[in-house]
C-alpha atoms as a PDB file:
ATOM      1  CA  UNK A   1       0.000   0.000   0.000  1.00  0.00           C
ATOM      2  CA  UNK A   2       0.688   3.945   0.532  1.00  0.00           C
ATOM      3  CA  UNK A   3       0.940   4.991   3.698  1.00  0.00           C
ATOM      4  CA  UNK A   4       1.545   8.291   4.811  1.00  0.00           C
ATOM      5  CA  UNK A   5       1.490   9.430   8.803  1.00  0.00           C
ATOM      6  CA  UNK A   6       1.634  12.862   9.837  1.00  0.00           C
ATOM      7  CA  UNK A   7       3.337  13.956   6.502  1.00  0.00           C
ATOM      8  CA  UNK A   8       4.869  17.526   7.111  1.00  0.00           C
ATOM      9  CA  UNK A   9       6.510  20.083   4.665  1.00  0.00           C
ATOM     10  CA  UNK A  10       6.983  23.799   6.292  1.00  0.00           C
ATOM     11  CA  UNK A  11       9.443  26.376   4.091  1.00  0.00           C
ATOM     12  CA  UNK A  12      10.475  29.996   6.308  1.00  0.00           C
ATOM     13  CA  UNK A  13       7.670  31.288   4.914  1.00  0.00           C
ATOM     14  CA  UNK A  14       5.186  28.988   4.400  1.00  0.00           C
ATOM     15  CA  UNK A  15       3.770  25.674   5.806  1.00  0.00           C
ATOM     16  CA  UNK A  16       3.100  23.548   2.466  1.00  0.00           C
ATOM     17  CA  UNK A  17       1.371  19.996   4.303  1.00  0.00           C
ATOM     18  CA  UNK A  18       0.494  19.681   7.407  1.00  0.00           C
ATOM     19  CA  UNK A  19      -0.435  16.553   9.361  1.00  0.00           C
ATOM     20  CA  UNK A  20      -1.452  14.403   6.501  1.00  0.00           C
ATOM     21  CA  UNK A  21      -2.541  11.305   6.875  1.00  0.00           C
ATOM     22  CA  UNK A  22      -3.815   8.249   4.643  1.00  0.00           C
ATOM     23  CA  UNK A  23      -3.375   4.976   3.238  1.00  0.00           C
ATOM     24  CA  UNK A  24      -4.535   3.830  -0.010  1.00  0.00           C
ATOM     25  CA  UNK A  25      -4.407   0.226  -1.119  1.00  0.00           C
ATOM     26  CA  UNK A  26      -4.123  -1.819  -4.462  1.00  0.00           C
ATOM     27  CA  UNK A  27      -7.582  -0.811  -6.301  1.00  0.00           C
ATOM     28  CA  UNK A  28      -8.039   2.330  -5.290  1.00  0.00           C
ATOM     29  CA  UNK A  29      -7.781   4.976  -7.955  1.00  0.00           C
ATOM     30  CA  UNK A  30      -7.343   8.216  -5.738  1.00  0.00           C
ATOM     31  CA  UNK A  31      -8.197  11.377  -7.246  1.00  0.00           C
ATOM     32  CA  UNK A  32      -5.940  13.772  -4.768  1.00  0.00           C
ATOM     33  CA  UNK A  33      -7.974  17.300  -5.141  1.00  0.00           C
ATOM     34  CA  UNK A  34      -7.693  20.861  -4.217  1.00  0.00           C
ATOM     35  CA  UNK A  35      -7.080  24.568  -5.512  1.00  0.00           C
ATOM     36  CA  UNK A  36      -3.686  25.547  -6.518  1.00  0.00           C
ATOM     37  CA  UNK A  37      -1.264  26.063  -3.594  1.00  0.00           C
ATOM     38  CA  UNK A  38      -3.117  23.906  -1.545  1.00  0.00           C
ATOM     39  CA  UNK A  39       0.031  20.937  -1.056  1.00  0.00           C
ATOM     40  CA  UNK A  40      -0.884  18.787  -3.971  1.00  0.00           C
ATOM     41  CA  UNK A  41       2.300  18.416  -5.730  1.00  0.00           C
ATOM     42  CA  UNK A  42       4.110  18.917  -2.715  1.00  0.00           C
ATOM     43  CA  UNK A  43       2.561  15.588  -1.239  1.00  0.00           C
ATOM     44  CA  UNK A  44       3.125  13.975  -4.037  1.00  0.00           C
ATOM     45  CA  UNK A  45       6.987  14.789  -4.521  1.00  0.00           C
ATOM     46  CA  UNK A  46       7.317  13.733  -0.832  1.00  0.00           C
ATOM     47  CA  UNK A  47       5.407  10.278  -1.613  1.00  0.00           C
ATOM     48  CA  UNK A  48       8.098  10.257  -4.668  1.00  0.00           C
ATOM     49  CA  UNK A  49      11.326  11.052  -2.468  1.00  0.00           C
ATOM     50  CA  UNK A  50      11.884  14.527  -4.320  1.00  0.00           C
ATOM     51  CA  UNK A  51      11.129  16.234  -1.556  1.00  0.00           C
ATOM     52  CA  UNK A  52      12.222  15.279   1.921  1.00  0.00           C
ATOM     53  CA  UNK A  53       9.621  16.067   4.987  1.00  0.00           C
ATOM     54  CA  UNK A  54       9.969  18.854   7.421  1.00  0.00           C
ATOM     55  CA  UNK A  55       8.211  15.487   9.739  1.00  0.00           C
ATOM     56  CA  UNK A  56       5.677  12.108   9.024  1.00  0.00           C
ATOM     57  CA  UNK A  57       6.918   9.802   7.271  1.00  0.00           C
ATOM     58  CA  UNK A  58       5.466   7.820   3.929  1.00  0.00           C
ATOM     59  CA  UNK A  59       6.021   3.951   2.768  1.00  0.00           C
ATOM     60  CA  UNK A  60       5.458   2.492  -0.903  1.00  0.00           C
ATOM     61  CA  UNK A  61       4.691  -1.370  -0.615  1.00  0.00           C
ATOM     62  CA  UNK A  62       6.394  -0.968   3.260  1.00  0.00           C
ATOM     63  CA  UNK A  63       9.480   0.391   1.992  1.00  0.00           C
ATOM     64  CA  UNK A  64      10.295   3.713   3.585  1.00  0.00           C
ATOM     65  CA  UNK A  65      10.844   6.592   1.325  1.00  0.00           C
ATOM     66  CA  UNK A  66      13.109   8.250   3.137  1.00  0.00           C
ATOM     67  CA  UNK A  67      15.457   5.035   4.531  1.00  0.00           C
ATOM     68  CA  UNK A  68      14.744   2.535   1.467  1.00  0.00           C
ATOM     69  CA  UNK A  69      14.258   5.274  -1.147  1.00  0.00           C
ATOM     70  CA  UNK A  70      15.327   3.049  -3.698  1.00  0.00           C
ATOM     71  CA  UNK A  71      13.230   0.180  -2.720  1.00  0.00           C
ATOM     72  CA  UNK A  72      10.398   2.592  -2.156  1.00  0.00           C
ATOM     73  CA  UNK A  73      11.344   3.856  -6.329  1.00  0.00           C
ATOM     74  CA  UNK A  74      11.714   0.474  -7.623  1.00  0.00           C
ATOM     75  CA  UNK A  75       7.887  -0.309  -6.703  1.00  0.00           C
ATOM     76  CA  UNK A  76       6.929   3.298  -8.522  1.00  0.00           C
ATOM     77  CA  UNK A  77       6.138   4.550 -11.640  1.00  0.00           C
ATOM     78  CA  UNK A  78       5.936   8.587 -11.358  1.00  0.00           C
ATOM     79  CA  UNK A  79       4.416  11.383 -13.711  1.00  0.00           C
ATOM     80  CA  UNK A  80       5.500  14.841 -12.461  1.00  0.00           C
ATOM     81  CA  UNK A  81       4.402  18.335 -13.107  1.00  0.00           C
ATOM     82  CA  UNK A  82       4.482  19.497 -15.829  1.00  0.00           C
ATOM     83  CA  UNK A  83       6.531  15.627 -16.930  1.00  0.00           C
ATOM     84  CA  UNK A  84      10.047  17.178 -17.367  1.00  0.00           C
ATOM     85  CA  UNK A  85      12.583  14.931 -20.170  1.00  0.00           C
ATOM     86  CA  UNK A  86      15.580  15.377 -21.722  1.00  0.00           C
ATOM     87  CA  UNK A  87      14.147  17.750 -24.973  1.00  0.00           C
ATOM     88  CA  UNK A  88      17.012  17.118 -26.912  1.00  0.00           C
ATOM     89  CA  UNK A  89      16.092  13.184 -27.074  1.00  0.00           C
ATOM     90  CA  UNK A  90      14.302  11.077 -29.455  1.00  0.00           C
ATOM     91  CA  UNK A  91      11.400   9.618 -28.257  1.00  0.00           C
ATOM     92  CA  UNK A  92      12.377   6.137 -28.542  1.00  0.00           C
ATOM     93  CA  UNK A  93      15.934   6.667 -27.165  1.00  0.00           C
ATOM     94  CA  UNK A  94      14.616   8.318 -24.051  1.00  0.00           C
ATOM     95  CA  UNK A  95      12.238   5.672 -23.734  1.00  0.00           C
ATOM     96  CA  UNK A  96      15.198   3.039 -24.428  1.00  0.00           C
ATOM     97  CA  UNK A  97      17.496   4.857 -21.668  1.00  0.00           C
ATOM     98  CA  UNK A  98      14.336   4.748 -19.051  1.00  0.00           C
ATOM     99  CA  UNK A  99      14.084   0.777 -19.903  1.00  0.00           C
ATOM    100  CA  UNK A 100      17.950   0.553 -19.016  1.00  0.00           C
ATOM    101  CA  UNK A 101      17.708   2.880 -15.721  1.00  0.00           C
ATOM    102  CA  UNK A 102      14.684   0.718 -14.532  1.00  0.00           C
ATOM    103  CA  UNK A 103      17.023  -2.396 -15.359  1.00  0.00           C
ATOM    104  CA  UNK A 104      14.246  -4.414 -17.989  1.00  0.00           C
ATOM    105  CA  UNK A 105      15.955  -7.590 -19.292  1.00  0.00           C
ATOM    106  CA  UNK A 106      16.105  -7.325 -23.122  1.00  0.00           C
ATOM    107  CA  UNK A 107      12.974  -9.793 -23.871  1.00  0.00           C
ATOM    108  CA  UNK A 108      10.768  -7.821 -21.209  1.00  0.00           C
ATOM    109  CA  UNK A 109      12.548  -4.547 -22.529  1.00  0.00           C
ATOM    110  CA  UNK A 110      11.461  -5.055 -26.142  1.00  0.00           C
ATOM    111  CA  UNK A 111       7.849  -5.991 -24.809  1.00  0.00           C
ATOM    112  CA  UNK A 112       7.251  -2.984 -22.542  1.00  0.00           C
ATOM    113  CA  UNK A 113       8.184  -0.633 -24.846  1.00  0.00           C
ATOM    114  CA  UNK A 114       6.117  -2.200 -27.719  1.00  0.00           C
ATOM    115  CA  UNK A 115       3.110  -2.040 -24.924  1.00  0.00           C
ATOM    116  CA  UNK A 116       3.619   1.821 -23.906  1.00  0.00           C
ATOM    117  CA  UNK A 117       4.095   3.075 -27.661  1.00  0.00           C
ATOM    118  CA  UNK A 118       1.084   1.334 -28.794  1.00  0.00           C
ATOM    119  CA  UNK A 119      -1.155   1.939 -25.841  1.00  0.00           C
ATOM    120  CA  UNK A 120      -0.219   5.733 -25.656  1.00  0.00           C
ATOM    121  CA  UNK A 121      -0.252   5.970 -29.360  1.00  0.00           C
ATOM    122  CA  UNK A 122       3.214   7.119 -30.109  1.00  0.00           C
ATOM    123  CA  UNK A 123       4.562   5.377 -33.114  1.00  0.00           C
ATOM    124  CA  UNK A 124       4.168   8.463 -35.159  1.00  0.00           C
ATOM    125  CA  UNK A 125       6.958  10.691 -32.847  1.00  0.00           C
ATOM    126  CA  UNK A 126       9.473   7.792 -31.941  1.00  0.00           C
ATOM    127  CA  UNK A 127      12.113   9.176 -34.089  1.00  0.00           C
ATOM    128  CA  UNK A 128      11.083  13.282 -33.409  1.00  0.00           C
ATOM    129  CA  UNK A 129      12.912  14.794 -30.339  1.00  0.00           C
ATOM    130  CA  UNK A 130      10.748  15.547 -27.438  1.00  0.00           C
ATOM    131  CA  UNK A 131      11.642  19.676 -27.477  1.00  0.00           C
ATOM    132  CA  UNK A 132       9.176  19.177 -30.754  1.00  0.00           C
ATOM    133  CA  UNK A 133       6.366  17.792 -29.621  1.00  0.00           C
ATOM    134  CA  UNK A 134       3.286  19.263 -28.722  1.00  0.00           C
ATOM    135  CA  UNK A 135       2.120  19.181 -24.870  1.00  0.00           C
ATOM    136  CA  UNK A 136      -0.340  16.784 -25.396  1.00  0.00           C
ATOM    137  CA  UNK A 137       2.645  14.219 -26.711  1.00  0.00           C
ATOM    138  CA  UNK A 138       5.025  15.326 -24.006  1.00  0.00           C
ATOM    139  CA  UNK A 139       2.493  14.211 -21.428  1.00  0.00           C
ATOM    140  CA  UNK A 140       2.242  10.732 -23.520  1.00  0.00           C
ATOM    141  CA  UNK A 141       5.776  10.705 -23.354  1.00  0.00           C
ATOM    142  CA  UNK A 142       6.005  11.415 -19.395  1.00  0.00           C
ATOM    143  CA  UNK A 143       3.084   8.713 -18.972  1.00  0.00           C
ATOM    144  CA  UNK A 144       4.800   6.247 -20.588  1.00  0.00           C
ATOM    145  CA  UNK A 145       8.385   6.547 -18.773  1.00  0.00           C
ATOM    146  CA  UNK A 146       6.246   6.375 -15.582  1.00  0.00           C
ATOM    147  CA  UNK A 147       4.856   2.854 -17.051  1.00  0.00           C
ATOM    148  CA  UNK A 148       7.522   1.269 -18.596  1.00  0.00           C
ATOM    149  CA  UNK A 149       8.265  -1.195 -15.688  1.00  0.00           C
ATOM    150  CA  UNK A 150       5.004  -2.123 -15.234  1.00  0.00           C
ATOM    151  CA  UNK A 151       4.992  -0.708 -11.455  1.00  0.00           C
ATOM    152  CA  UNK A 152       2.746  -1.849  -8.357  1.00  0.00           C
ATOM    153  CA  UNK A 153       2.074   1.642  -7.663  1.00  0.00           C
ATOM    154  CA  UNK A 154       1.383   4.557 -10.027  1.00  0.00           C
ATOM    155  CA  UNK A 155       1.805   8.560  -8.451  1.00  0.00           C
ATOM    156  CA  UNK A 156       0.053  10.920 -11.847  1.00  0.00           C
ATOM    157  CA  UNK A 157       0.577  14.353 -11.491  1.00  0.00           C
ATOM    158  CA  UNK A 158      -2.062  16.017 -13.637  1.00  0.00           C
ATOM    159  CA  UNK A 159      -1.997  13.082 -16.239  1.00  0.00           C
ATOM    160  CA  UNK A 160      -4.035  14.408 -19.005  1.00  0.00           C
ATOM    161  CA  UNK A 161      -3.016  17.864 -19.119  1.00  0.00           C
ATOM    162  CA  UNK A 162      -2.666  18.991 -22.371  1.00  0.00           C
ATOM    163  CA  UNK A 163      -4.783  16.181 -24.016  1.00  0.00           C
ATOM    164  CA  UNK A 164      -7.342  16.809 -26.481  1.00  0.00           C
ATOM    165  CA  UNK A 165     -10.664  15.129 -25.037  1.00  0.00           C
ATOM    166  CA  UNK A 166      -9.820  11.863 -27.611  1.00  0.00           C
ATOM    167  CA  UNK A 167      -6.361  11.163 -25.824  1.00  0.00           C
ATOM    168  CA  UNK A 168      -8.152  12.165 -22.386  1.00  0.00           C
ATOM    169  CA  UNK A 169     -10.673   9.392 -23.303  1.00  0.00           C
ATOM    170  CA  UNK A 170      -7.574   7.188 -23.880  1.00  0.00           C
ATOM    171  CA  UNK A 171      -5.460   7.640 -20.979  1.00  0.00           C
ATOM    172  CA  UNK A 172      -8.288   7.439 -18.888  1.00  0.00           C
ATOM    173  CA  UNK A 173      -9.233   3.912 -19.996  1.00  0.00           C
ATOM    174  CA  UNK A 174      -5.601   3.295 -19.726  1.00  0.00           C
ATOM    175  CA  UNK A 175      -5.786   4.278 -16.275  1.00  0.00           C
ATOM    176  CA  UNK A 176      -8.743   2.089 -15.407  1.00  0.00           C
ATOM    177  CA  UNK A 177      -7.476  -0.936 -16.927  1.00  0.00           C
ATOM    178  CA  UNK A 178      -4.250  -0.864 -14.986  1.00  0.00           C
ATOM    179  CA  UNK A 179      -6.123  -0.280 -11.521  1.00  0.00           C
ATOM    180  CA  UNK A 180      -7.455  -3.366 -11.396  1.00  0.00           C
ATOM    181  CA  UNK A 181      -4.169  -4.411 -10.336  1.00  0.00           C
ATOM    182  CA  UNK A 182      -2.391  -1.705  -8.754  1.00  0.00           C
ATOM    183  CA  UNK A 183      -2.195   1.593  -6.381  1.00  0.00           C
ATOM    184  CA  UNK A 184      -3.123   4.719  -8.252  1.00  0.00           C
ATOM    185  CA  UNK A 185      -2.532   8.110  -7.178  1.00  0.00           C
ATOM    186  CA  UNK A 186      -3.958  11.313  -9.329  1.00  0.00           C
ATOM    187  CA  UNK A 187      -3.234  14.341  -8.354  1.00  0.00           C
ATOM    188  CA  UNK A 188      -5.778  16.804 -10.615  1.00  0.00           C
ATOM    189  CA  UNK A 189      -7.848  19.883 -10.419  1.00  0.00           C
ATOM    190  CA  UNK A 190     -10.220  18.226 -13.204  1.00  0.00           C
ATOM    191  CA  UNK A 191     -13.750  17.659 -11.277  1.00  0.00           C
ATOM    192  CA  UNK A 192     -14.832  16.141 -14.350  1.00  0.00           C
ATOM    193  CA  UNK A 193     -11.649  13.469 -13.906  1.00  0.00           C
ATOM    194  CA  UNK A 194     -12.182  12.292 -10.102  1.00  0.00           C
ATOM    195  CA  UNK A 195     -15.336  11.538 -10.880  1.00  0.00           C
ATOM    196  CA  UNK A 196     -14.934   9.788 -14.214  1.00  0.00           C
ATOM    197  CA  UNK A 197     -12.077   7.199 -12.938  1.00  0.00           C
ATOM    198  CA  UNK A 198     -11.063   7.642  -9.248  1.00  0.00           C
ATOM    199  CA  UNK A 199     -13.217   5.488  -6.510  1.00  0.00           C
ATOM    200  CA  UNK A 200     -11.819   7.690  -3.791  1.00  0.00           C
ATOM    201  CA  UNK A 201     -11.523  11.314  -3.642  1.00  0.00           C
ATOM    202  CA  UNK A 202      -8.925  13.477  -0.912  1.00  0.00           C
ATOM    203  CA  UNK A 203      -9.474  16.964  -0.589  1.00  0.00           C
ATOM    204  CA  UNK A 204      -6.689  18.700   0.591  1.00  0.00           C
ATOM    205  CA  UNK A 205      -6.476  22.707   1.530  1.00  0.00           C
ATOM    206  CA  UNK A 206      -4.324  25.032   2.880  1.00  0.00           C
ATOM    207  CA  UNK A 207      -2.002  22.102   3.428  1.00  0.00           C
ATOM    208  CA  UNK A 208      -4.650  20.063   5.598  1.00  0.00           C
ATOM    209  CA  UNK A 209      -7.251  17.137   4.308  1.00  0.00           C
ATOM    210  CA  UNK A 210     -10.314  18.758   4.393  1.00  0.00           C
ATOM    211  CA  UNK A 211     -11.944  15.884   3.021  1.00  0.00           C
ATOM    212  CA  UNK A 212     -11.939  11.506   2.284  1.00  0.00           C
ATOM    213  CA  UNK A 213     -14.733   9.917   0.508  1.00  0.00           C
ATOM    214  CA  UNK A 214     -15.826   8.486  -2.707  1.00  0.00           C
ATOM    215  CA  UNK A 215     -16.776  10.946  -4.996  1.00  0.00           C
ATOM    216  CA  UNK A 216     -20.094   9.638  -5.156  1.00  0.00           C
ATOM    217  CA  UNK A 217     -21.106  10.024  -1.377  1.00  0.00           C
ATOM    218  CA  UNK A 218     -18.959  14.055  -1.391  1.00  0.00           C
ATOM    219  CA  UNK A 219     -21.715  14.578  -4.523  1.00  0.00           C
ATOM    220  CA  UNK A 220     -24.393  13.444  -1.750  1.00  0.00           C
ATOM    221  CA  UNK A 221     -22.952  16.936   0.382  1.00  0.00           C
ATOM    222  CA  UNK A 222     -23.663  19.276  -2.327  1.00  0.00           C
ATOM    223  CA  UNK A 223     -26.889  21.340  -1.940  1.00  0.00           C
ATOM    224  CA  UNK A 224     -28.001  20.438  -5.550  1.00  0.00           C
ATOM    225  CA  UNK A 225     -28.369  16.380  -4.325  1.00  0.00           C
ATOM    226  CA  UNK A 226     -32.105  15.520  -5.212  1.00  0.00           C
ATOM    227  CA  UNK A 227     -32.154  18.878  -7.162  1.00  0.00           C
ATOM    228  CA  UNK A 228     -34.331  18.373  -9.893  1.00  0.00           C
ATOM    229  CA  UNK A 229     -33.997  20.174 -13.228  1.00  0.00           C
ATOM    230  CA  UNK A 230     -36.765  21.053 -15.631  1.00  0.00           C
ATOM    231  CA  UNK A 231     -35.705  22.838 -19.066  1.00  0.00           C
ATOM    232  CA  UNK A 232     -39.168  24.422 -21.023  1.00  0.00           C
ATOM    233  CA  UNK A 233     -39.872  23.285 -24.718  1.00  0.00           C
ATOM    234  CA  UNK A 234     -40.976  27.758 -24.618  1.00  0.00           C
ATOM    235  CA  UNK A 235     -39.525  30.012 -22.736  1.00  0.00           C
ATOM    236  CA  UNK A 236     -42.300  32.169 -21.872  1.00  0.00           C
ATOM    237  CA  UNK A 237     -43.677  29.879 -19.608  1.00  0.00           C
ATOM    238  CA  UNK A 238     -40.391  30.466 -17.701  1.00  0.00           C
ATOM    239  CA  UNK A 239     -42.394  32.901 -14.923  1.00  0.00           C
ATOM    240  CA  UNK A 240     -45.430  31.144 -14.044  1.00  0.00           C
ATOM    241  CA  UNK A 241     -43.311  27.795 -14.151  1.00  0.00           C
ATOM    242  CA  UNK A 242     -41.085  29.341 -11.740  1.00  0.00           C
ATOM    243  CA  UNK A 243     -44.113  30.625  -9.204  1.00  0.00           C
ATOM    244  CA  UNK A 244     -45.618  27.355  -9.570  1.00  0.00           C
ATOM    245  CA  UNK A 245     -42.631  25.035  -8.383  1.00  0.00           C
ATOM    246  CA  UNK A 246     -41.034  27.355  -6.285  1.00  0.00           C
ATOM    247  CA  UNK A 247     -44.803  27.120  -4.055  1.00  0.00           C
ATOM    248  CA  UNK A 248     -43.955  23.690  -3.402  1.00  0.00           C
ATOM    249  CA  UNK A 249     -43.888  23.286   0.135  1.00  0.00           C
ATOM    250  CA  UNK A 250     -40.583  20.848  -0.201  1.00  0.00           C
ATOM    251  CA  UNK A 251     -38.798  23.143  -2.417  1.00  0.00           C
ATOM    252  CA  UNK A 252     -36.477  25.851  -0.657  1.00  0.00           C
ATOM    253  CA  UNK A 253     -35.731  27.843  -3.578  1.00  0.00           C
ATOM    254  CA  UNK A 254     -35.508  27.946  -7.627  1.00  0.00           C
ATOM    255  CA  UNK A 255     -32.836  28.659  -9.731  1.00  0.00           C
ATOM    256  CA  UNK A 256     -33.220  30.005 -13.367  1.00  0.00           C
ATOM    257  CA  UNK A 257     -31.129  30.013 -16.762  1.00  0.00           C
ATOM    258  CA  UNK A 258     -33.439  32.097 -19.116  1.00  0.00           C
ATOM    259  CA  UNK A 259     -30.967  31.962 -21.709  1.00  0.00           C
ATOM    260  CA  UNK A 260     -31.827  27.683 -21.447  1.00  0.00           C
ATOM    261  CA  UNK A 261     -35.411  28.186 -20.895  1.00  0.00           C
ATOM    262  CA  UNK A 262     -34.385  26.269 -17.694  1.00  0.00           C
ATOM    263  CA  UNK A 263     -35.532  25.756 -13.853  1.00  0.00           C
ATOM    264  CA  UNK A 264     -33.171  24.180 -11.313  1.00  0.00           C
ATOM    265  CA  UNK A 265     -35.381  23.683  -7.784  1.00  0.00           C
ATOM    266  CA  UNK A 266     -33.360  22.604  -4.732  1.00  0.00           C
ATOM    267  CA  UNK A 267     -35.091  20.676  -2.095  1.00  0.00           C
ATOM    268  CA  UNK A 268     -35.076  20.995   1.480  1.00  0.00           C
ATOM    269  CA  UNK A 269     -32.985  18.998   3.389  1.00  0.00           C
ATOM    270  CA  UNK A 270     -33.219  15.788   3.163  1.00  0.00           C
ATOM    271  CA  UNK A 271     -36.581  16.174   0.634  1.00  0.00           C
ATOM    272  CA  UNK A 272     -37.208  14.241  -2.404  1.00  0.00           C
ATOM    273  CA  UNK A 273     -39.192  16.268  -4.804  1.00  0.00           C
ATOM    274  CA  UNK A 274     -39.250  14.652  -8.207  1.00  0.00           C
ATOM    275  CA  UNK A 275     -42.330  13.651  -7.815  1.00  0.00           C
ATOM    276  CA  UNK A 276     -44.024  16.601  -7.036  1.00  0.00           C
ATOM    277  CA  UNK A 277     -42.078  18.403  -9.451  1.00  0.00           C
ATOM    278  CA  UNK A 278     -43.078  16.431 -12.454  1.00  0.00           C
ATOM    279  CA  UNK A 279     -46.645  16.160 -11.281  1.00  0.00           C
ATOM    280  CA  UNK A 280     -47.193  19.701 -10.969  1.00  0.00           C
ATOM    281  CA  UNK A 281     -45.374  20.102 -14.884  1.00  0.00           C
ATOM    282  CA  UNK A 282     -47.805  17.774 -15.469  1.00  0.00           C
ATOM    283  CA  UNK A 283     -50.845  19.575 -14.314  1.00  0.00           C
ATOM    284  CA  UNK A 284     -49.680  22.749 -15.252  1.00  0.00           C
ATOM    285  CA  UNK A 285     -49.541  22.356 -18.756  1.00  0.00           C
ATOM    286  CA  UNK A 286     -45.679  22.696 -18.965  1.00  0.00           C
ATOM    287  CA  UNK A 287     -44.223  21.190 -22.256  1.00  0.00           C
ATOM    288  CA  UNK A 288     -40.876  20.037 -21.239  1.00  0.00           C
ATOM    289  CA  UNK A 289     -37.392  19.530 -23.829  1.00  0.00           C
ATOM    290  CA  UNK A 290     -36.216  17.477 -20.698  1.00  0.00           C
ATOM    291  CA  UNK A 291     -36.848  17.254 -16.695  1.00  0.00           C
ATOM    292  CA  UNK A 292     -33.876  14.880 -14.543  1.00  0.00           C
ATOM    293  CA  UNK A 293     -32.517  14.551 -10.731  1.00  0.00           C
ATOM    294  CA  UNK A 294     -29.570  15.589 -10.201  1.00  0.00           C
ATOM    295  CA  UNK A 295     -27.169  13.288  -7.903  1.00  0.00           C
ATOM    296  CA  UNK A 296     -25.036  16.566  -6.874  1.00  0.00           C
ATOM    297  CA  UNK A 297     -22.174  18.787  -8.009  1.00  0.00           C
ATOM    298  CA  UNK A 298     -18.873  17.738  -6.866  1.00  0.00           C
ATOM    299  CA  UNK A 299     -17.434  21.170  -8.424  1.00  0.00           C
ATOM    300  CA  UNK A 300     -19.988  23.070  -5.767  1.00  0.00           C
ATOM    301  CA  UNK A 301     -19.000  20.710  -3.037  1.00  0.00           C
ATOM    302  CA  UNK A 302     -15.112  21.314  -4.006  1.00  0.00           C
ATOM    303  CA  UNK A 303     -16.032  25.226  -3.665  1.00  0.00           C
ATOM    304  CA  UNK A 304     -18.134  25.066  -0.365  1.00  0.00           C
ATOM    305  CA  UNK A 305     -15.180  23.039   1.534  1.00  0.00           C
ATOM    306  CA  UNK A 306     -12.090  24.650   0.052  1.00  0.00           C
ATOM    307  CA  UNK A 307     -13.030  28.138   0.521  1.00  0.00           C
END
């Protein structure tokens, strides 16, 4: 597993992570969330050994990072900010020098890197230097050094950034394929991400975990669970529609796009108001384009704890 306890990083200036605390085991794809500034990347390069605590300590697969580092980097495949390489390098060369650093016999060599060209699609830039690629193939490049050995434990900084939504798509199934098996870690500020492949979610802020949960059950805090949402076929029955459903004695309040000919009523707590909703569209005449519940809005709940 990962396993940090009490992970500390304080600068003169500035306290980075403070008193962090979690374990996450093989399965778990953990989406590691919060604003800029807040100790994302700085966790992460202290889960990597890049940066050494201020106090805590972490452990990959029970090898301390700090006294086993190499152990602990043998058992890790790592994607930095921002994926930093050597520019002047051919694709395939850097790749081939990775595969030698991480020690791959020649037979498992030649089949690894087969595996991470095709999967991440890079057959077309093996022979381009990396200072000429765009982001998006950098960050194919930086994924598939952090691959190559086919580690136990995966640490993503940001994976897809730079990816148009196709190679998103990609990585992500990429990414779901290879947690069936093994410990990932993605740090992102991509709402959309967490909840499209991680099955646990850490908010972190102002150096602190503010929050641990699946990102299904943090939707569940967000004031828009059981919302329901009601967009008009015309929009001029946007004012009565509004009077009539924001009557409803479950209903605390009604919130309008007029732009979508659109009506977004939020229950009271712990009210379920579908229901009512659509039988009162229903009596009133309303001719609807499309009405739905709403499980939440993880981006809202993101806002409301990291504020």
């Amino acid at each position: 597993m990962i396993k940090t306890e009490h992970l500390c990083k304080r600068y003169p200036a500035v306290t980075a992570v403070e008193d962090v605390t979690f374990e996450v085991r093989p399965g778990e794809v953990l989406g590691f969330l919060g604003p800029n500034g807040a100790g994302k990347t700085t966790t992460m390069r202290m889960l990597a050994g890049f940066v050494t605590p201020t106090a805590g300590r972490a452990s990959i697969c029970g090898h301390d990072v700090e006294s086993a580092p190499l152990a602990a980097r043998q058992c890790l495949g790592y994607l930095p900010e921002g994926a930093p390489t050597y520019g002047e390098m051919r694709v395939a060369a850097f790749l081939e020098f990775i595969a030698e650093l991480r020690r791959l016999e020649p037979p498992r060599k030649r089949a690894r890197l087969d595996y991470v060209t095709e999967r991440l699609q890079l057959a077309s830039v093996l022979e381009r230097p990396i200072e000429t690629l765009s982001k998006g193939f950098r960050r194919r490049v930086g994924l598939a050094q952090a691959i190559i050995h086919d580690p136990p434990v995966l640490i993503l900084d940001e994976p897809t950034d730079g990816l148009d939504p196709n190679q998103k798509h990609e990585v992500r199934t990429l990414i779901e394929e290879m947690a069936r098996e093994k410990i990932i870690v993605i740090s992102t500020h991509i709402l959309e991400e967490v909840a499209a492949v991680c099955t646990r979610a850490i908010i972190i802020a102002r150096g602190r975990i503010v929050a641990d949960d699946t990102p299904l059950q943090l939707t569940t805090r967000s004031r828009y669970h059981n919302a329901v949402s009601l967009q008009l076929a015309h929009s001029e029955q946007l004012p009565a529609a509004r009077a009539a459903v924001a009557a409803l004695p479950s209903v605390a309040t009604v919130e309008v796009s007029e732009r979508e000919a659109r009506l977004t009523a939020l229950p009271r707590a712990g009210a379920m108001i579908l229901q009512e909703v659509a039988s009162l569209a229903a009596s009133q005449g309303l001719q609807l384009k499309e009405l739905h519940l709403e499980s939440g809005r993880l981006d809202e709940v993101f806002r409301t704890i990291t504020a």
